[in-house]
PDB file of N, CA and C in Angstrom:
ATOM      1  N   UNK A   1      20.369  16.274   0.491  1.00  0.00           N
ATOM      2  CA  UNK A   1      19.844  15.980   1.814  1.00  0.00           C
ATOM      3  C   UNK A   1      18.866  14.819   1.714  1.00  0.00           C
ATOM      4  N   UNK A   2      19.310  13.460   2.366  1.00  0.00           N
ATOM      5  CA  UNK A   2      18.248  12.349   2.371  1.00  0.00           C
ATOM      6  C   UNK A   2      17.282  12.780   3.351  1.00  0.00           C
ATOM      7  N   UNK A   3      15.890  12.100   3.200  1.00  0.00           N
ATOM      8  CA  UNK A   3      14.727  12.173   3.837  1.00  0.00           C
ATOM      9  C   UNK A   3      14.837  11.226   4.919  1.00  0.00           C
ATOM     10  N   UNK A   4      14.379  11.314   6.379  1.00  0.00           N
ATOM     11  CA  UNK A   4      14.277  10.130   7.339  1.00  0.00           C
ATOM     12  C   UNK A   4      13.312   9.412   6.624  1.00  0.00           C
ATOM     13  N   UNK A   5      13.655   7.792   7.226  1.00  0.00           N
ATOM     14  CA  UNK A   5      12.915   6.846   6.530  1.00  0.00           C
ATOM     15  C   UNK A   5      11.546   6.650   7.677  1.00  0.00           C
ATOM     16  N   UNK A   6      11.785   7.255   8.812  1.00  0.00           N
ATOM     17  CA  UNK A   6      10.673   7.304   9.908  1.00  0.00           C
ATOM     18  C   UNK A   6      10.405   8.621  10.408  1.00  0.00           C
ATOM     19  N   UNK A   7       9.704   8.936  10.067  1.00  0.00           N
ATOM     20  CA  UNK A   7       9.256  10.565  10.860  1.00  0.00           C
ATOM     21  C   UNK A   7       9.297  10.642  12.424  1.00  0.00           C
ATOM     22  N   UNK A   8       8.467   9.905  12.327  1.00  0.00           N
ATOM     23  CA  UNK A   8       7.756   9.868  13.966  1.00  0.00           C
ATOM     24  C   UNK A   8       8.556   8.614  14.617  1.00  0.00           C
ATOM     25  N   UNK A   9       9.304   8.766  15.817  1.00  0.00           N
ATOM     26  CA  UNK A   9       9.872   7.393  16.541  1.00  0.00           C
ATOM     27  C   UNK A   9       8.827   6.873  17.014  1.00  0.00           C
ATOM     28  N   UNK A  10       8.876   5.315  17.109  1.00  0.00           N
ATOM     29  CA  UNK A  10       7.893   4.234  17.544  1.00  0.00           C
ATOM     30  C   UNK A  10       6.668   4.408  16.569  1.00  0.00           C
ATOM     31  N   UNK A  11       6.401   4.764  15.388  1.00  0.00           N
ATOM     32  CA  UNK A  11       5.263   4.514  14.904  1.00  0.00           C
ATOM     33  C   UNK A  11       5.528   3.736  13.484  1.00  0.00           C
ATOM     34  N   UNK A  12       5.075   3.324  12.581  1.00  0.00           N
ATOM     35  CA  UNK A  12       5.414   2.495  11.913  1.00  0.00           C
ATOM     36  C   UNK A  12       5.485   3.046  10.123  1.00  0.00           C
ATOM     37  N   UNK A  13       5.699   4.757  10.220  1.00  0.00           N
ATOM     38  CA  UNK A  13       5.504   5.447   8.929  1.00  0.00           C
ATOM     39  C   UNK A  13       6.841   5.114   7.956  1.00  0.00           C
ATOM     40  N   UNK A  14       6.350   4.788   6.880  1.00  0.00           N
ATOM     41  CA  UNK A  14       8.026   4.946   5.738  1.00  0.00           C
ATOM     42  C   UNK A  14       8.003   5.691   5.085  1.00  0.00           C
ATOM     43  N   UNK A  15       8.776   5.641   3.905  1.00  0.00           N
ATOM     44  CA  UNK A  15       8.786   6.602   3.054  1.00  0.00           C
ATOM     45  C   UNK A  15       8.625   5.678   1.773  1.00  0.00           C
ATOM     46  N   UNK A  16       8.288   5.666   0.666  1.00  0.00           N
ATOM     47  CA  UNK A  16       8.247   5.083  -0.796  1.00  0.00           C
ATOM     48  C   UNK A  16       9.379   4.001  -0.665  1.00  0.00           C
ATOM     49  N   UNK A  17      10.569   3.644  -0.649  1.00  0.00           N
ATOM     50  CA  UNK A  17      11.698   2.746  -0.299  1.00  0.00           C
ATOM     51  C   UNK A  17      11.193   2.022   0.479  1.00  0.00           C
ATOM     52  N   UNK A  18      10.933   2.360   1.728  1.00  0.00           N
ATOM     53  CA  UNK A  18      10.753   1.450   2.405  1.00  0.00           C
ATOM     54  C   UNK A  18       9.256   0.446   2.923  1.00  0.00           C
ATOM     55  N   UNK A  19       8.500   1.675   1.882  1.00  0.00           N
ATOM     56  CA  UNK A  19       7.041   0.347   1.666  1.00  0.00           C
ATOM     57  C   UNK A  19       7.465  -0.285   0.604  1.00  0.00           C
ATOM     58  N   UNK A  20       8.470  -0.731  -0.268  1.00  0.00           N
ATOM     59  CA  UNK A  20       8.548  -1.264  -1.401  1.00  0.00           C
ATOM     60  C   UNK A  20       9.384  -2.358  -0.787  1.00  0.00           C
ATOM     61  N   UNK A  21      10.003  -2.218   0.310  1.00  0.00           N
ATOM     62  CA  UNK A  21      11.288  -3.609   0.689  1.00  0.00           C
ATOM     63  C   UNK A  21      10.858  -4.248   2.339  1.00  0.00           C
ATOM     64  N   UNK A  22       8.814  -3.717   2.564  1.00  0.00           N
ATOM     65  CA  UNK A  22       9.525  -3.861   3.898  1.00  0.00           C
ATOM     66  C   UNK A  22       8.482  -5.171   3.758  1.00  0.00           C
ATOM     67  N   UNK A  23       8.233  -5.846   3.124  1.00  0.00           N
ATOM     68  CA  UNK A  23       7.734  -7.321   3.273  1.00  0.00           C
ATOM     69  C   UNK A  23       6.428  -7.703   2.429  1.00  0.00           C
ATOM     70  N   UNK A  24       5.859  -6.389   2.395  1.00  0.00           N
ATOM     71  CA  UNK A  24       4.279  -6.948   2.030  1.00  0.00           C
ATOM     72  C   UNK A  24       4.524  -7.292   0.480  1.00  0.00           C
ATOM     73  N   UNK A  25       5.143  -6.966  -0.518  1.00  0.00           N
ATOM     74  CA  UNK A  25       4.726  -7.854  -1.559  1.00  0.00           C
ATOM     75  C   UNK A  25       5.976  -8.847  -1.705  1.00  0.00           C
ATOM     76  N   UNK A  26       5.587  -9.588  -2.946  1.00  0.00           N
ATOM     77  CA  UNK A  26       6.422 -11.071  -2.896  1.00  0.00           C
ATOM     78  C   UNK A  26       7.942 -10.206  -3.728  1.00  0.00           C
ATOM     79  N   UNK A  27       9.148 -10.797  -3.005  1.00  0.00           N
ATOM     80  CA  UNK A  27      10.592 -10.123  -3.172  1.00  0.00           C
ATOM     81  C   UNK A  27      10.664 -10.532  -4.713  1.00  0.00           C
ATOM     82  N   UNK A  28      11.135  -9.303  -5.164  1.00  0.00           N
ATOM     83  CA  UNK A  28      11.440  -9.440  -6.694  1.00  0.00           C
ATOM     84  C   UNK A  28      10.102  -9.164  -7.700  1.00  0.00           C
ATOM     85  N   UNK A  29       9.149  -9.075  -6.996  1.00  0.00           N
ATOM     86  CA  UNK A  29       8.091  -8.483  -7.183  1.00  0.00           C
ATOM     87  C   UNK A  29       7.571  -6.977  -7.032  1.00  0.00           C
ATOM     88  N   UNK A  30       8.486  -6.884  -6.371  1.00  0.00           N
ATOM     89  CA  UNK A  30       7.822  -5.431  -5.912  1.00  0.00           C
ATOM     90  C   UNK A  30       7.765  -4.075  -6.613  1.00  0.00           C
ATOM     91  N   UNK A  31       6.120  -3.548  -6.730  1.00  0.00           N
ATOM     92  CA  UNK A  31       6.235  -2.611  -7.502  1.00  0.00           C
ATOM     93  C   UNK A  31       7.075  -1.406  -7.513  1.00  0.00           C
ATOM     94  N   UNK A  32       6.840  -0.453  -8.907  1.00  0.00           N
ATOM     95  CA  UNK A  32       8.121   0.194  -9.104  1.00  0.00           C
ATOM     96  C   UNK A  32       7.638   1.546  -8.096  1.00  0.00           C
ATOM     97  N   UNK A  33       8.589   2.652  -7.857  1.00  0.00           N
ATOM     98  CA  UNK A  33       8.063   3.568  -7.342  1.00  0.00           C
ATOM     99  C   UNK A  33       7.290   4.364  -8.536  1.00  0.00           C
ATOM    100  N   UNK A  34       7.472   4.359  -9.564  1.00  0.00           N
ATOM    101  CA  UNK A  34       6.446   5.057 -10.080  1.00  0.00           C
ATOM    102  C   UNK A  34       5.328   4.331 -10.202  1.00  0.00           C
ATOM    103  N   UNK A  35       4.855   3.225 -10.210  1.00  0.00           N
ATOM    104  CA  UNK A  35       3.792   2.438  -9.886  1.00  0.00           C
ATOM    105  C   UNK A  35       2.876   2.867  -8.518  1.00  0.00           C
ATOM    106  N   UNK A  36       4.346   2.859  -7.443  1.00  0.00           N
ATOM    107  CA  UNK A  36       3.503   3.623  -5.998  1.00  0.00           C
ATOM    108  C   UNK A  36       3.027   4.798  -6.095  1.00  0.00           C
ATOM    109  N   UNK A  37       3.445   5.768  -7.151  1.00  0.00           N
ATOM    110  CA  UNK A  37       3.154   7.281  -6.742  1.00  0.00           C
ATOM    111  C   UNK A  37       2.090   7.306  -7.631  1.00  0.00           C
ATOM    112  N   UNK A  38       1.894   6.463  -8.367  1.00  0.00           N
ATOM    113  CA  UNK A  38       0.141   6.548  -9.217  1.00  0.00           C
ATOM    114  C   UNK A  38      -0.748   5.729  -8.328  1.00  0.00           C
ATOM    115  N   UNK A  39      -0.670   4.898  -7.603  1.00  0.00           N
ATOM    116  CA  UNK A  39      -1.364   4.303  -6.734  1.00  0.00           C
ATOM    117  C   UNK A  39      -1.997   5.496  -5.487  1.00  0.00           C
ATOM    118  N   UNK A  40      -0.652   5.789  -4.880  1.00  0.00           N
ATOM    119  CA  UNK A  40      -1.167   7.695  -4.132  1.00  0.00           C
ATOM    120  C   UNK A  40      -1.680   8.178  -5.094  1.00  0.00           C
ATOM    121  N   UNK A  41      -1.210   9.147  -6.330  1.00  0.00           N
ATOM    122  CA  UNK A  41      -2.028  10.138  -6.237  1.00  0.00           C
ATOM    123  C   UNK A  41      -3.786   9.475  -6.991  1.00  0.00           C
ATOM    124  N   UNK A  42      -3.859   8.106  -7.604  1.00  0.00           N
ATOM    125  CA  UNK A  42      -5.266   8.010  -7.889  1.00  0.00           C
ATOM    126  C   UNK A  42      -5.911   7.743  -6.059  1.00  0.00           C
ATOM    127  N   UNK A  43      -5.314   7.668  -4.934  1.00  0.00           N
ATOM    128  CA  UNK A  43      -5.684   7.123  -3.513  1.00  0.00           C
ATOM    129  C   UNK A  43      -5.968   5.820  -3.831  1.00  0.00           C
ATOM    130  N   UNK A  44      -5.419   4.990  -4.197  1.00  0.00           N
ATOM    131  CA  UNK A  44      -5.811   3.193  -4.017  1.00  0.00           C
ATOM    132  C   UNK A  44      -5.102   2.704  -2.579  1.00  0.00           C
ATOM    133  N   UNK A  45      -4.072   3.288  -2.523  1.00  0.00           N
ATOM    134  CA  UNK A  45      -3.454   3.016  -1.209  1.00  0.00           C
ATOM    135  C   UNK A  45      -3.099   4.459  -0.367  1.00  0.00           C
ATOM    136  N   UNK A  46      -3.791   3.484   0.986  1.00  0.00           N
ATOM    137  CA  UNK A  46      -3.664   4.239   2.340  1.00  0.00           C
ATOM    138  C   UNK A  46      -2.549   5.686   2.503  1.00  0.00           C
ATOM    139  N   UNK A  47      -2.272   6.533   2.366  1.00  0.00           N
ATOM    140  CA  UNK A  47      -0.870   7.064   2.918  1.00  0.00           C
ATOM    141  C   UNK A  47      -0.790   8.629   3.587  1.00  0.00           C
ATOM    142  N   UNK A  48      -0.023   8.769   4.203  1.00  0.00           N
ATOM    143  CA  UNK A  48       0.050  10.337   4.748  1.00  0.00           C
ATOM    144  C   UNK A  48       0.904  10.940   4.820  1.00  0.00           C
ATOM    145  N   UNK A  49       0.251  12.956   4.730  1.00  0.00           N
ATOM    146  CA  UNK A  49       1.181  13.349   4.264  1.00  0.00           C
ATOM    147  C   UNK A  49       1.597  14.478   5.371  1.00  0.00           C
ATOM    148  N   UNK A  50       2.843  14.609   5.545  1.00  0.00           N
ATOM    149  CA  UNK A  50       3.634  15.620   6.773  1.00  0.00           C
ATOM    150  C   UNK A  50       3.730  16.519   5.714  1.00  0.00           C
ATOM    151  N   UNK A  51       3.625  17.724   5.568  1.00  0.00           N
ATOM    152  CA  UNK A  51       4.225  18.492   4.979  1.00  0.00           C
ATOM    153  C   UNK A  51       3.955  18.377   3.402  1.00  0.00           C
ATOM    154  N   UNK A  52       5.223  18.364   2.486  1.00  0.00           N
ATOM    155  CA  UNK A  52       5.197  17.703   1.169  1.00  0.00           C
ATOM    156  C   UNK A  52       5.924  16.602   1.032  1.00  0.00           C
ATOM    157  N   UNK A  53       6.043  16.101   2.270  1.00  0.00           N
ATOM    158  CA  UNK A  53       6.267  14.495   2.230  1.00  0.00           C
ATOM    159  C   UNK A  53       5.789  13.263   2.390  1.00  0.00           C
ATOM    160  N   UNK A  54       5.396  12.213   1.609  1.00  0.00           N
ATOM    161  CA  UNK A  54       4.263  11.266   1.848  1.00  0.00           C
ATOM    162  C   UNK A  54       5.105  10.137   2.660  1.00  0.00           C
ATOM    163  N   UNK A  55       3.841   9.636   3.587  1.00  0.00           N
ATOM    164  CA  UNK A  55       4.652   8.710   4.177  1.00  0.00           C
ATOM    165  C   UNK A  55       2.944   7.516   4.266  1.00  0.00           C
ATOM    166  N   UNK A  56       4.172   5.900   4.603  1.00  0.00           N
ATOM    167  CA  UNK A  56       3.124   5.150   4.320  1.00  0.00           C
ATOM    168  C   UNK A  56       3.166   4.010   5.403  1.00  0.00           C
ATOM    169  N   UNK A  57       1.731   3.918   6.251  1.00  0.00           N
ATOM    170  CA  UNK A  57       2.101   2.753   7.141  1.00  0.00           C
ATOM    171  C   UNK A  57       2.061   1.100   6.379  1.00  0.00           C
ATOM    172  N   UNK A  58       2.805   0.193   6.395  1.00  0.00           N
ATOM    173  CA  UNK A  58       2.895  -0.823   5.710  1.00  0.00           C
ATOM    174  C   UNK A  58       1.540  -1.764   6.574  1.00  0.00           C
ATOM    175  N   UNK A  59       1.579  -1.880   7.339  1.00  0.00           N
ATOM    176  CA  UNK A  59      -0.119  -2.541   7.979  1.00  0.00           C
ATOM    177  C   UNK A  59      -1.029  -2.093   7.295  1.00  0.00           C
ATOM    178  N   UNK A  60      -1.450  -0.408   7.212  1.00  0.00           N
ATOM    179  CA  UNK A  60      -2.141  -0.100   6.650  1.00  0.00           C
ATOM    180  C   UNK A  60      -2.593  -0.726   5.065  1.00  0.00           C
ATOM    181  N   UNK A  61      -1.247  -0.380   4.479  1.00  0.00           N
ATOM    182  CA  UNK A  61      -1.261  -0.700   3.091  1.00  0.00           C
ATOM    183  C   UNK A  61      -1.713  -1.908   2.531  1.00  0.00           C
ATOM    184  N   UNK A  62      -0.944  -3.323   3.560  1.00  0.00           N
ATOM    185  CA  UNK A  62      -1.141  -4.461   3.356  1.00  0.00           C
ATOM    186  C   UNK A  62      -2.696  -4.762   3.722  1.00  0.00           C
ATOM    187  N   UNK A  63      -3.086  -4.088   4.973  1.00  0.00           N
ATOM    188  CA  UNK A  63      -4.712  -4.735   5.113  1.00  0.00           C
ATOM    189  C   UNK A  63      -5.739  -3.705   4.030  1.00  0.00           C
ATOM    190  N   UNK A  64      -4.963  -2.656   3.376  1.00  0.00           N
ATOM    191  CA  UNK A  64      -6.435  -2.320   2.147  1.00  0.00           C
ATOM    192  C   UNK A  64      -5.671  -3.212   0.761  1.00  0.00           C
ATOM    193  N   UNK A  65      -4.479  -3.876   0.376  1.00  0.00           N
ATOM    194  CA  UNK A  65      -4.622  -4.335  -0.566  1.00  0.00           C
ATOM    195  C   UNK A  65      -5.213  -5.491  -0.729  1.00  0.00           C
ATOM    196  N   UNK A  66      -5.069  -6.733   0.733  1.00  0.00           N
ATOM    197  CA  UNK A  66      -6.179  -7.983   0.180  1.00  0.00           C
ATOM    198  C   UNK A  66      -7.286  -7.835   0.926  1.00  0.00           C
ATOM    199  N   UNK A  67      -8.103  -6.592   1.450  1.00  0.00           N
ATOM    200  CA  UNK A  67      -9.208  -6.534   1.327  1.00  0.00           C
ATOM    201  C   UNK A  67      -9.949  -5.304   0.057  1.00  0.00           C
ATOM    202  N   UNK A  68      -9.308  -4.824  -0.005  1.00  0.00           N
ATOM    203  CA  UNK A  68      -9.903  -3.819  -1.673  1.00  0.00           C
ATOM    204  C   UNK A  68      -9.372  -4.024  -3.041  1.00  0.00           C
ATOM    205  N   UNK A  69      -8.154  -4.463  -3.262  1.00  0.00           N
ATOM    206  CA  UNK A  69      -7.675  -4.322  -4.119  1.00  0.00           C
ATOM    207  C   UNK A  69      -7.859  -5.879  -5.007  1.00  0.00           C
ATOM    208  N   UNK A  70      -8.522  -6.858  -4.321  1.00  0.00           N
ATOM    209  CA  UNK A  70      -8.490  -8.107  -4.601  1.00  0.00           C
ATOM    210  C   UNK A  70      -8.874  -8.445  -6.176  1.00  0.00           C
ATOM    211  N   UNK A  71      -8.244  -9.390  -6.843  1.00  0.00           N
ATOM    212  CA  UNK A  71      -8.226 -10.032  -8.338  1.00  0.00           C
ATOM    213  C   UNK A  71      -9.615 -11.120  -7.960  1.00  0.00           C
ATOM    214  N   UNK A  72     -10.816 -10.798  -8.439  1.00  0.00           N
ATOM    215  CA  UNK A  72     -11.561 -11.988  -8.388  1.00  0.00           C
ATOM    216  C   UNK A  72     -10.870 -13.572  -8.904  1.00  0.00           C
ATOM    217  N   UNK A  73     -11.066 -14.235  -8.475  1.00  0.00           N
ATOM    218  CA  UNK A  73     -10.981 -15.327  -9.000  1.00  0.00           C
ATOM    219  C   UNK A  73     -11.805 -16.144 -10.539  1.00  0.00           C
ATOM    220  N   UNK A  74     -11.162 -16.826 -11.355  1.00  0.00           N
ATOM    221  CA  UNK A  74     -11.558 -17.432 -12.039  1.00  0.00           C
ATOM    222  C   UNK A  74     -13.333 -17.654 -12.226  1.00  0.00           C
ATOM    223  N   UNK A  75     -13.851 -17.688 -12.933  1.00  0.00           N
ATOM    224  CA  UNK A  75     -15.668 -18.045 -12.480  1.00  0.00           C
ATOM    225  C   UNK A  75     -16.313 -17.019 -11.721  1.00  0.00           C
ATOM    226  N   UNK A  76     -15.627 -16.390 -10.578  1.00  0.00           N
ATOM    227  CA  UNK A  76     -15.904 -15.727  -9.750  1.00  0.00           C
ATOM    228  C   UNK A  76     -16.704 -14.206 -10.429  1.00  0.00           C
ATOM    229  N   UNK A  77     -18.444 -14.348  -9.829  1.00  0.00           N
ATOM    230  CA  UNK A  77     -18.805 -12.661 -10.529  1.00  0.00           C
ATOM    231  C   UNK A  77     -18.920 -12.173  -8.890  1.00  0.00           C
ATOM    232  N   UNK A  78     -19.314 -11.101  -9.575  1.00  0.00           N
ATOM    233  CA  UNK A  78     -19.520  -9.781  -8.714  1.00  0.00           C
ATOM    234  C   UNK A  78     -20.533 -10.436  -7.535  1.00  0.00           C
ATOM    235  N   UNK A  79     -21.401 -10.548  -8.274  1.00  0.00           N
ATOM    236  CA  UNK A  79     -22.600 -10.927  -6.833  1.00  0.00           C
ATOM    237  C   UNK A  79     -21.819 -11.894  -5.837  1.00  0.00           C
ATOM    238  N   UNK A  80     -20.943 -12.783  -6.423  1.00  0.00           N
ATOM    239  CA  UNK A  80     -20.783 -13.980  -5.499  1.00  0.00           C
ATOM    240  C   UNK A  80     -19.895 -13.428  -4.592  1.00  0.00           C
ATOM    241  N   UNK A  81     -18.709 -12.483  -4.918  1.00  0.00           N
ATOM    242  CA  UNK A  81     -17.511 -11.828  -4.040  1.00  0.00           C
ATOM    243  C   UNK A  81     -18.311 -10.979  -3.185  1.00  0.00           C
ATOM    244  N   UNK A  82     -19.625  -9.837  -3.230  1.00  0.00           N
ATOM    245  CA  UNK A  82     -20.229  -9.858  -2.263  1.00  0.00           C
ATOM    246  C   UNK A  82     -20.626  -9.963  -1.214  1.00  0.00           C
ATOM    247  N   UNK A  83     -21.456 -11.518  -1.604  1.00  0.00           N
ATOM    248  CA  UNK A  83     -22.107 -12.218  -0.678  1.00  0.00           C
ATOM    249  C   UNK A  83     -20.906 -12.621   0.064  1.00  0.00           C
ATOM    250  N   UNK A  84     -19.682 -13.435  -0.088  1.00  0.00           N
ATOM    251  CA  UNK A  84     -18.515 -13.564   0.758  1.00  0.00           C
ATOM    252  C   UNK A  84     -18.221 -12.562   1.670  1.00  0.00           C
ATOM    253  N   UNK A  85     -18.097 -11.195   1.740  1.00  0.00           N
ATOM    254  CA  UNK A  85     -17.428 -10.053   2.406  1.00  0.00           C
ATOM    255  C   UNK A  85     -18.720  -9.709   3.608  1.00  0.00           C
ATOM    256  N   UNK A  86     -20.286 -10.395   3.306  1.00  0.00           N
ATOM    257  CA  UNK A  86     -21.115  -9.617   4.191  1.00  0.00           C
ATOM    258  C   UNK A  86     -21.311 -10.080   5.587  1.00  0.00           C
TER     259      UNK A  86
END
């Protein structure tokens, strides 16, 4: 028995598949699902759960990875990434 890939009509929930193909990272890039399901269960990314099924809004996901998840830049310390975000 496959899982719906949308729970809820008109809202924007997926399932693991379809946060992996639906745009936010670069194609051919995209992490593995076992990559996603350590990302859930440490909570780095956004997701919710119906039941014992996780589901994930891709807006969500995309606006906490380049605002939390961000790679400082080169030179770049702590104090200075900071002062940028305040």
């Amino acid at each position: 028995m496959e899982t719906p890939t949308n729970p809820f009509p008109g809202s924007q929930l997926t399932d693991i598949n379809g946060l992996r193909f639906c745009g936010i990272f670069p194609k051919g890039k995209e992490p593995s699902i076992r990559t996603l399901r350590s990302w859930t269960q440490l909570r780095r990314i956004p997701h919710h759960r119906v039941g014992h099924f996780v589901y994930y809004d891709p807006n969500e996901v995309s606006a906490h990875i380049r605002t939390h998840l961000r790679v400082p830049a080169r030179g770049e310390t702590d104090a200075t990434r900071r002062s940028t975000f305040k």
